[in-house]
Structures are given as C-alpha cells and as structure tokens.
PDB file of N, CA and C in Angstrom:
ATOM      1  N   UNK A   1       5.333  10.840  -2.527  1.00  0.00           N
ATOM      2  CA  UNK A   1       6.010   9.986  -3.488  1.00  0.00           C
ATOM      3  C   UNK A   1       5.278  10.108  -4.812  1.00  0.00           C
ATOM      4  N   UNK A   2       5.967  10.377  -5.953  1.00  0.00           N
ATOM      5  CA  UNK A   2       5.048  10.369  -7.138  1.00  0.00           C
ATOM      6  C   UNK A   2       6.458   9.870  -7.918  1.00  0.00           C
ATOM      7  N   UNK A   3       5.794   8.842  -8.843  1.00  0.00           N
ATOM      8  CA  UNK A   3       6.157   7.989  -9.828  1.00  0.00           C
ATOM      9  C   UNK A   3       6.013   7.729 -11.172  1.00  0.00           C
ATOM     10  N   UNK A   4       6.442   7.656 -12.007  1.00  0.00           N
ATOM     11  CA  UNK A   4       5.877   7.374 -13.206  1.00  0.00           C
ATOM     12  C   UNK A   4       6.045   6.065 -13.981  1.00  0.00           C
ATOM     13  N   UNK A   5       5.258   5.327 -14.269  1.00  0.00           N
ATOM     14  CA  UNK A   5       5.169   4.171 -14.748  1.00  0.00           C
ATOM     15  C   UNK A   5       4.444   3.334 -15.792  1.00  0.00           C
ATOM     16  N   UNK A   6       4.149   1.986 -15.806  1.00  0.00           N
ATOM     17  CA  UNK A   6       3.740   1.536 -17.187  1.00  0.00           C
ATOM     18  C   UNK A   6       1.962   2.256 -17.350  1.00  0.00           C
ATOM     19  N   UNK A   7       2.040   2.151 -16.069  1.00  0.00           N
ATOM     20  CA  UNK A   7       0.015   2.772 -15.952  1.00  0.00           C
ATOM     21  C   UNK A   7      -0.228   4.103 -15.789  1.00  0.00           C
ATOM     22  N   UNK A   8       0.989   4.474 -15.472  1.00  0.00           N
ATOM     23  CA  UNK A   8       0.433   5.988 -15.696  1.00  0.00           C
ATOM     24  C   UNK A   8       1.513   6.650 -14.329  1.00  0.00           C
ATOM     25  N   UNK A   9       1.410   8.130 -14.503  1.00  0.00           N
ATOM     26  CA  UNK A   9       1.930   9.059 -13.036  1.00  0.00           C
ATOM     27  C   UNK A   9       1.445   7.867 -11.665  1.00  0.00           C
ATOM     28  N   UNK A  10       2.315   7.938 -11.126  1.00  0.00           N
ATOM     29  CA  UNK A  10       2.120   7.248  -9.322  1.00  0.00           C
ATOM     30  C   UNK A  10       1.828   8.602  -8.416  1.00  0.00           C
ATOM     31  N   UNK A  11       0.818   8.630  -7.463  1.00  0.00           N
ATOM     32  CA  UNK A  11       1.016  10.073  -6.424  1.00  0.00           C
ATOM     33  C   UNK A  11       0.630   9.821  -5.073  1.00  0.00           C
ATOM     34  N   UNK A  12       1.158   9.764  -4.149  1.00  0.00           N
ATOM     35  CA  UNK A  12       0.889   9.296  -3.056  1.00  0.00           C
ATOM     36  C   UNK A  12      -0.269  10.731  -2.542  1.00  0.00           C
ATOM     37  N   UNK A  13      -1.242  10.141  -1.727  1.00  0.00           N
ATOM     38  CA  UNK A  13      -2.332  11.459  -1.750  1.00  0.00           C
ATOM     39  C   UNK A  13      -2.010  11.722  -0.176  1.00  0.00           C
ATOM     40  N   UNK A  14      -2.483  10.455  -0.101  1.00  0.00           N
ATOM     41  CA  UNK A  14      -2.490  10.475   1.743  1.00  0.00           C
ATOM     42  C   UNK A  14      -1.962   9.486   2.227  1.00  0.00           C
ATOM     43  N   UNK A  15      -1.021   9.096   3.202  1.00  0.00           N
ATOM     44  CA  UNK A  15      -0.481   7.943   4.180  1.00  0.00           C
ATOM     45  C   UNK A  15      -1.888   7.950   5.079  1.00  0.00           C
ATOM     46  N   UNK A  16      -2.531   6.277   5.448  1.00  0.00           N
ATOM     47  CA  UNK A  16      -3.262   6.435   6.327  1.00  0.00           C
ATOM     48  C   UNK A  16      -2.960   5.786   7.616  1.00  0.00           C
ATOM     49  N   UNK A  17      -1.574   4.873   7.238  1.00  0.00           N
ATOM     50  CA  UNK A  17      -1.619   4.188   8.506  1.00  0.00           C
ATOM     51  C   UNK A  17       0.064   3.349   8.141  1.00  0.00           C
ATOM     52  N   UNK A  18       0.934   3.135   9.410  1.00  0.00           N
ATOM     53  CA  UNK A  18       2.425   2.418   8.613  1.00  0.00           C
ATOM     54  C   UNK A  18       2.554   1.777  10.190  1.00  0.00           C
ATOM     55  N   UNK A  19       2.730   0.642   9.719  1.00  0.00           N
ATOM     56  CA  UNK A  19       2.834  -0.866  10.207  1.00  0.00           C
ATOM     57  C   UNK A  19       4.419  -1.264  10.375  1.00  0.00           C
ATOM     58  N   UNK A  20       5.280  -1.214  11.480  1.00  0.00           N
ATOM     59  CA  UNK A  20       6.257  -1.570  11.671  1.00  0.00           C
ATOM     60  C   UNK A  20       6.379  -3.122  11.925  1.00  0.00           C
ATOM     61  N   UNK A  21       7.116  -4.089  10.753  1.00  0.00           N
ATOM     62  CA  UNK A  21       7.189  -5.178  10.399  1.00  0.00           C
ATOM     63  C   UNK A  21       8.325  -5.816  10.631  1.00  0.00           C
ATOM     64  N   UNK A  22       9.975  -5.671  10.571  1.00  0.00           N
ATOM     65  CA  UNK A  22      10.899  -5.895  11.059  1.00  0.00           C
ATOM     66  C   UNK A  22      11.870  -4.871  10.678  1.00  0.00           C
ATOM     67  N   UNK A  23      13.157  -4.922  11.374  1.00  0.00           N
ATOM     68  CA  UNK A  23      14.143  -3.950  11.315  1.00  0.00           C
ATOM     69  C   UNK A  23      14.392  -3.723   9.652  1.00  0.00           C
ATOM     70  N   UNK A  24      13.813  -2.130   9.730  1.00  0.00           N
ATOM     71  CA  UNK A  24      14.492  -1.595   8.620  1.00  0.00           C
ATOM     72  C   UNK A  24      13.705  -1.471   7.300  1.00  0.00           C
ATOM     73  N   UNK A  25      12.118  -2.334   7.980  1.00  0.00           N
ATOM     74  CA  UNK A  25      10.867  -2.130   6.818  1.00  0.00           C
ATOM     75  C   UNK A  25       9.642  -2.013   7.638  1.00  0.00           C
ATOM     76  N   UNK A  26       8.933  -1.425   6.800  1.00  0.00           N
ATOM     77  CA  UNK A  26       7.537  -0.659   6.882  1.00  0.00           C
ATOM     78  C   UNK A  26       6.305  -1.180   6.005  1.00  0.00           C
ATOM     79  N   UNK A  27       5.437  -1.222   6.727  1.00  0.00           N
ATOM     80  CA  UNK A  27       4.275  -1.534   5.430  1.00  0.00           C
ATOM     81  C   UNK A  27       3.127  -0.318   5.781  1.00  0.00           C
ATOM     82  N   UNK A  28       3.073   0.277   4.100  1.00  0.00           N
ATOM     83  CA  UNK A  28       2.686   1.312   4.423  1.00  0.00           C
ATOM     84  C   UNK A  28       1.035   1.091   3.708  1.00  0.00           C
ATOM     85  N   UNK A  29       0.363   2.229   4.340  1.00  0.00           N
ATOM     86  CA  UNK A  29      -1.493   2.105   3.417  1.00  0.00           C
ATOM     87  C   UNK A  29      -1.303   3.391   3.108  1.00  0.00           C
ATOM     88  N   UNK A  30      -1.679   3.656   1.757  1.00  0.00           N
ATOM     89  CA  UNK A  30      -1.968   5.418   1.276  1.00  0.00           C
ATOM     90  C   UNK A  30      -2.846   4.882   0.565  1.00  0.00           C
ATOM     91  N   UNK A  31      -3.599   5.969   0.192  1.00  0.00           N
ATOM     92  CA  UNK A  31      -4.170   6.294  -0.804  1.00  0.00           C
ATOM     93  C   UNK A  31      -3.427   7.324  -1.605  1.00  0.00           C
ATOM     94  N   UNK A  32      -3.520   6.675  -3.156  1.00  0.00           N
ATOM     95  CA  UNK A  32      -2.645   7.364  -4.528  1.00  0.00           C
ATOM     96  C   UNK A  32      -3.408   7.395  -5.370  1.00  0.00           C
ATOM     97  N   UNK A  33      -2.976   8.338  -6.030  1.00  0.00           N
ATOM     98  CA  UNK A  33      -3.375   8.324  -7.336  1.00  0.00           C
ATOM     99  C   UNK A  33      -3.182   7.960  -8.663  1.00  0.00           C
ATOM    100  N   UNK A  34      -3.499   6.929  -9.507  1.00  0.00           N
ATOM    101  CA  UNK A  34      -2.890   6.596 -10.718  1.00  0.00           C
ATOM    102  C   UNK A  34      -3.581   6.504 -11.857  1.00  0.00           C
ATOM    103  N   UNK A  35      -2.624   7.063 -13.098  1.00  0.00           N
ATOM    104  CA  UNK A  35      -3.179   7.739 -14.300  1.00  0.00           C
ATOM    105  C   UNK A  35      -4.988   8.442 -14.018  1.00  0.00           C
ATOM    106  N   UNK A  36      -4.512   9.058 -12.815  1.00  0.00           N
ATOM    107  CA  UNK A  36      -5.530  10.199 -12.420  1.00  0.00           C
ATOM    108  C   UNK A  36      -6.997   9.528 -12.019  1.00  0.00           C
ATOM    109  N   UNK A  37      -6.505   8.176 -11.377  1.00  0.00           N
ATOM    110  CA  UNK A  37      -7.777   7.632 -10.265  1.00  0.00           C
ATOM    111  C   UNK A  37      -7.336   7.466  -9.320  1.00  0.00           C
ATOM    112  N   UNK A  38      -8.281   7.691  -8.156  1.00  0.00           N
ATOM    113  CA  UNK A  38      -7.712   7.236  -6.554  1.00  0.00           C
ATOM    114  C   UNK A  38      -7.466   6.016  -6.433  1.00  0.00           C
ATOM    115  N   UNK A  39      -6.475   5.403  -6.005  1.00  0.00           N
ATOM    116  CA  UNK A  39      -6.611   4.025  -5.283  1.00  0.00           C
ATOM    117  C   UNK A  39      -5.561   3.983  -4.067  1.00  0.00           C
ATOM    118  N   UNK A  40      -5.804   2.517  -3.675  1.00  0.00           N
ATOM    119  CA  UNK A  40      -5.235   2.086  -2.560  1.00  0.00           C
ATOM    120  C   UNK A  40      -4.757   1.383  -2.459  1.00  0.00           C
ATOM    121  N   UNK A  41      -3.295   1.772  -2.209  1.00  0.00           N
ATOM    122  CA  UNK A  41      -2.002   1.470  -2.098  1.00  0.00           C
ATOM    123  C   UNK A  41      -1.664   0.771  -0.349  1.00  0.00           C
ATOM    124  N   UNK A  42      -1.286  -0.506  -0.566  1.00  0.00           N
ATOM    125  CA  UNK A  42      -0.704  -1.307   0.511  1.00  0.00           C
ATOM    126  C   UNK A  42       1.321  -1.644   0.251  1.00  0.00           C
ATOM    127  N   UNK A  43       2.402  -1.195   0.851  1.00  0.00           N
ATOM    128  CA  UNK A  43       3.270  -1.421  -0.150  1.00  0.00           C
ATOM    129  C   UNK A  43       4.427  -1.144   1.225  1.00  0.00           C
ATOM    130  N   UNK A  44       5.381  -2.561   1.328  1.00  0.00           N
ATOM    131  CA  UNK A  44       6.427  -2.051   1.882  1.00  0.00           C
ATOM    132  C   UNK A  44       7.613  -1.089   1.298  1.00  0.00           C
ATOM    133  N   UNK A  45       8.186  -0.379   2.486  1.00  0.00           N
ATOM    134  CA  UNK A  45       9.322   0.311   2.298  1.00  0.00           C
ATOM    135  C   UNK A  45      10.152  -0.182   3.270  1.00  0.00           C
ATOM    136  N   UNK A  46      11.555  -0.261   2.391  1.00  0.00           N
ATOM    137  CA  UNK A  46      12.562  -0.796   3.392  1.00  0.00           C
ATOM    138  C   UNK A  46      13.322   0.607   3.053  1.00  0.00           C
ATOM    139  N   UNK A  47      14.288   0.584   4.218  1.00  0.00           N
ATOM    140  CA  UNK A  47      15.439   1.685   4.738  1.00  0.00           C
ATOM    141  C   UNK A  47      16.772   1.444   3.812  1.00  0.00           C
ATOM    142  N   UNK A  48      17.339   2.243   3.281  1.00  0.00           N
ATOM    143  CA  UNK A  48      18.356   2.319   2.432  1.00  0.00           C
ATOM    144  C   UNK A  48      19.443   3.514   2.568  1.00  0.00           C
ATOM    145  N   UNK A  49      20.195   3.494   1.886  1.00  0.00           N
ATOM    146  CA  UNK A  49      21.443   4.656   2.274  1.00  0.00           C
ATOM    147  C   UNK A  49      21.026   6.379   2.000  1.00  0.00           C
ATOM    148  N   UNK A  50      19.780   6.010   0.736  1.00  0.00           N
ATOM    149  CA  UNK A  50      19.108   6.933   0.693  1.00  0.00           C
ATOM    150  C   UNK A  50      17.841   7.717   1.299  1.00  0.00           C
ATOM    151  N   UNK A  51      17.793   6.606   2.814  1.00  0.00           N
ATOM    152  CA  UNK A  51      16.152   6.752   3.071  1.00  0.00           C
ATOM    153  C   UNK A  51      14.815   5.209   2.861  1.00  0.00           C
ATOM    154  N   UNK A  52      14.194   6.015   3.329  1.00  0.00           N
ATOM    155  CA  UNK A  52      12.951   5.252   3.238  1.00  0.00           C
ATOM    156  C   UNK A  52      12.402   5.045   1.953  1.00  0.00           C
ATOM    157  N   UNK A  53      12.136   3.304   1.302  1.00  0.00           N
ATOM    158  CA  UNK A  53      12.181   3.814  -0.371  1.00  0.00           C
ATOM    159  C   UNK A  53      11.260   2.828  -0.709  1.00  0.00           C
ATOM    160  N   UNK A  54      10.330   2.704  -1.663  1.00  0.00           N
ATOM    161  CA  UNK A  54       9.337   1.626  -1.429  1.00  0.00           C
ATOM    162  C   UNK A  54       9.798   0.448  -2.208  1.00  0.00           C
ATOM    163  N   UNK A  55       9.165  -0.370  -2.261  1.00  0.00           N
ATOM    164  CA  UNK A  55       9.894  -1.921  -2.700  1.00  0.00           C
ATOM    165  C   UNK A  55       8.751  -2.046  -4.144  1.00  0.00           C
ATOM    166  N   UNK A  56       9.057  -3.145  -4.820  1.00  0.00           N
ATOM    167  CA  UNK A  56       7.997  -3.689  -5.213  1.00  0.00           C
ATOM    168  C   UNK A  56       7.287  -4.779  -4.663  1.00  0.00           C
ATOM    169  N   UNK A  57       7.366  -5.091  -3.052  1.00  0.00           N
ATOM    170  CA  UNK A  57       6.302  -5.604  -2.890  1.00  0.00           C
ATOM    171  C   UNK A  57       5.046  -5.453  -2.138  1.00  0.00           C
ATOM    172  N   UNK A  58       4.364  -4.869  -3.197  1.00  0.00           N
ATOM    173  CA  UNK A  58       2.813  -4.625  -2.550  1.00  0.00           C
ATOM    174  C   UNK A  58       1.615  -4.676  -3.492  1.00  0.00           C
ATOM    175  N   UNK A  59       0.362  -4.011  -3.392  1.00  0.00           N
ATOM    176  CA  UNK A  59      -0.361  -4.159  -4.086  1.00  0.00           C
ATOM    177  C   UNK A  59      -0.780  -2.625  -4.185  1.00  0.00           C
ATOM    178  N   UNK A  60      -1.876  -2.526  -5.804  1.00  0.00           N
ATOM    179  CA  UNK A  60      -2.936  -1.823  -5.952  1.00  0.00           C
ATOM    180  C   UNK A  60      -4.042  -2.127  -5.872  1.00  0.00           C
ATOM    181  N   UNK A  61      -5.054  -1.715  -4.930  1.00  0.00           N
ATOM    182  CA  UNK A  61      -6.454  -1.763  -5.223  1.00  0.00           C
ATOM    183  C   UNK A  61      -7.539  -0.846  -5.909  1.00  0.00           C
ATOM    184  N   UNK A  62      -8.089  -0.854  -6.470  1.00  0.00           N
ATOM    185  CA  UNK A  62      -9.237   0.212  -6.771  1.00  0.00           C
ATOM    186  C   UNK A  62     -10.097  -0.022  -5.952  1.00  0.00           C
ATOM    187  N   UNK A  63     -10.607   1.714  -5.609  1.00  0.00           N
ATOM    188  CA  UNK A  63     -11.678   2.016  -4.856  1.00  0.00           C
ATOM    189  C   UNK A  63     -12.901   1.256  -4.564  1.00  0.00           C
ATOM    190  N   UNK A  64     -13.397   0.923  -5.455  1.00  0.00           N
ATOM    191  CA  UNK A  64     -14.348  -0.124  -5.969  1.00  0.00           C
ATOM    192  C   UNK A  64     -14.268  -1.507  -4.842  1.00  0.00           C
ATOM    193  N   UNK A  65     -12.833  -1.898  -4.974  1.00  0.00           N
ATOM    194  CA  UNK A  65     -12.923  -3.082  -4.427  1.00  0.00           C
ATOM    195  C   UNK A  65     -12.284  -3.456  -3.127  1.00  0.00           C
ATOM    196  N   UNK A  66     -12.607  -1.801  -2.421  1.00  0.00           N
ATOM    197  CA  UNK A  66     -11.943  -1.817  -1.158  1.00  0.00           C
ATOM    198  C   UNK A  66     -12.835  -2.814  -0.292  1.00  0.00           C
ATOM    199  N   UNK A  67     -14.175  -2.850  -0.204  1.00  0.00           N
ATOM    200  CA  UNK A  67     -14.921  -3.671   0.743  1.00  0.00           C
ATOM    201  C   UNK A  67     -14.657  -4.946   0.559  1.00  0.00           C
ATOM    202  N   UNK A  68     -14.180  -5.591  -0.821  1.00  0.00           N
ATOM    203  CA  UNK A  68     -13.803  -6.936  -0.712  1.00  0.00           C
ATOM    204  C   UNK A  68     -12.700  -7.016  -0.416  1.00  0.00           C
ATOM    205  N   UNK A  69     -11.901  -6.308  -0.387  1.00  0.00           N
ATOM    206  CA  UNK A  69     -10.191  -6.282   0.644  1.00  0.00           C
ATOM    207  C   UNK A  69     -10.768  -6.413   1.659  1.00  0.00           C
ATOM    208  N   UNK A  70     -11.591  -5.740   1.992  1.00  0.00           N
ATOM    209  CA  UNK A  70     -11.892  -6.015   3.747  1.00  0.00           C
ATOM    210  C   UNK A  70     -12.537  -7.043   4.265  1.00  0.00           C
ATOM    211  N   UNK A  71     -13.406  -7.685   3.115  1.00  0.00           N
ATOM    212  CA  UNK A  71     -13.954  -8.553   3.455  1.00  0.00           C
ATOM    213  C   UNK A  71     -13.073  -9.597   3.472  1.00  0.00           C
ATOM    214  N   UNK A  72     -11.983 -10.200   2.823  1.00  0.00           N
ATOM    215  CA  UNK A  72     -10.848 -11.077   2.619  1.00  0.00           C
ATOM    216  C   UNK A  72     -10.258 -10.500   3.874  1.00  0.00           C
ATOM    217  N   UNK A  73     -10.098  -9.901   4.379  1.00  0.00           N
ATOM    218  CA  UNK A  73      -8.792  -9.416   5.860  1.00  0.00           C
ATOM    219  C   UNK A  73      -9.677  -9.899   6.971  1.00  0.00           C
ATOM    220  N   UNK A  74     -10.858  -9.456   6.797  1.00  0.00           N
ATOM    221  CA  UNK A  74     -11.684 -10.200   7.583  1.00  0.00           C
ATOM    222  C   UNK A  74     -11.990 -11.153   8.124  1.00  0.00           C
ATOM    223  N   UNK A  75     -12.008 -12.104   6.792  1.00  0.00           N
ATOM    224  CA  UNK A  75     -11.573 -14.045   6.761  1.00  0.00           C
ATOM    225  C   UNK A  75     -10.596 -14.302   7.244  1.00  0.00           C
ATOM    226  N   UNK A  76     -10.027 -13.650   7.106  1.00  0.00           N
ATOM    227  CA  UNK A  76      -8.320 -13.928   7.739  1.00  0.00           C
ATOM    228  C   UNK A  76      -8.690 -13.994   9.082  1.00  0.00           C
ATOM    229  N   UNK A  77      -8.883 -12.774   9.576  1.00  0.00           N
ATOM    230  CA  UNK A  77      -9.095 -13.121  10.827  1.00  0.00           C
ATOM    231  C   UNK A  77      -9.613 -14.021  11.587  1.00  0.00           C
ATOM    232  N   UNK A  78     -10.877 -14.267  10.993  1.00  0.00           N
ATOM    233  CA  UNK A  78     -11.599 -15.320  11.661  1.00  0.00           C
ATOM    234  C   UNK A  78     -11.008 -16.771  11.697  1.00  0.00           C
ATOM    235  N   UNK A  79     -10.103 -16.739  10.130  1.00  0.00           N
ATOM    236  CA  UNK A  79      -9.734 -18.003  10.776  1.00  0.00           C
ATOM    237  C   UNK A  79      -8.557 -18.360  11.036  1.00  0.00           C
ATOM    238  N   UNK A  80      -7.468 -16.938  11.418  1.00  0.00           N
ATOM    239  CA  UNK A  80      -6.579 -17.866  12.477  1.00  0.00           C
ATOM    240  C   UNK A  80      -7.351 -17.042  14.027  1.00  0.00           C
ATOM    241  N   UNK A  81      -8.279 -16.808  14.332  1.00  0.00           N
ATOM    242  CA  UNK A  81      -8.848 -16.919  15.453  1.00  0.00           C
ATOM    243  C   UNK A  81      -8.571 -16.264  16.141  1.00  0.00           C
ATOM    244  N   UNK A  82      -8.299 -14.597  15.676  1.00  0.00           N
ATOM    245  CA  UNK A  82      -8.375 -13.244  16.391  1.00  0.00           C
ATOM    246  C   UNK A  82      -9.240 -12.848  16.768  1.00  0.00           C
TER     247      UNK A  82
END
C-alpha cells in the first residue's frame, strides 16, 4: 500500500501481524514508511467492492515510541486481568 498525504508518501514495508475483528474487518500491524521514516502502523481495513481497503481508523507510531506502546498494551492487560 503506498499513499500520499498531508505528511508525506505512505509505504507499507512489512505486514507483521492481522487480527481478525468482525465480519468484513481486519486490524492490521505493518511497519511503513513516512516522508521517508520507518514507523508503525496499527490500522483497520474493512472489505469493500473493491477489496481490502484501509479505513481511517488507526494510528501512527514512531519507532522511538514503540516500547511505550508496549508498555501501555501492557497495562491493559494487567488490568482487565489477562
């Protein structure tokens, strides 16, 4: 998937992992590239007449602040008690 937008070219580098959520959407993890930095992309795609197509709802992270994503998913866990 590559995009172009207010921040720059969108490029999907790598899919690392897609999360089946309910009929007809996906939540996907890549790593992309934008205005020519890596980051990490969390972002559903729902199913359409054209295919699999991404939504706007998801996020960007930078590299940087992947360990505090994890550390926040983390919390999560703990406290609904997985």
């Amino acid at each position: 998937m590559t995009k172009s937008g207010g921040n720059g070219e969108f490029k999907e580098i790598q899919k690392v992992h897609v999360l089946q959520t309910r009929k007809g959407e996906e939540l996907h993890f890549a790593v992309v590239e934008l205005g020519g930095h890596p980051k990490v992309d969390i972002r559903y795609f729902s199913k359409t007449e054209e295919g699999l197509r991404p939504t706007h709802r998801g996020i960007v992270v930078d590299i940087a602040k992947l360990d505090d994503l994890m550390e926040g998913a983390q919390k999560l866990v703990s406290v609904i008690g997985k």
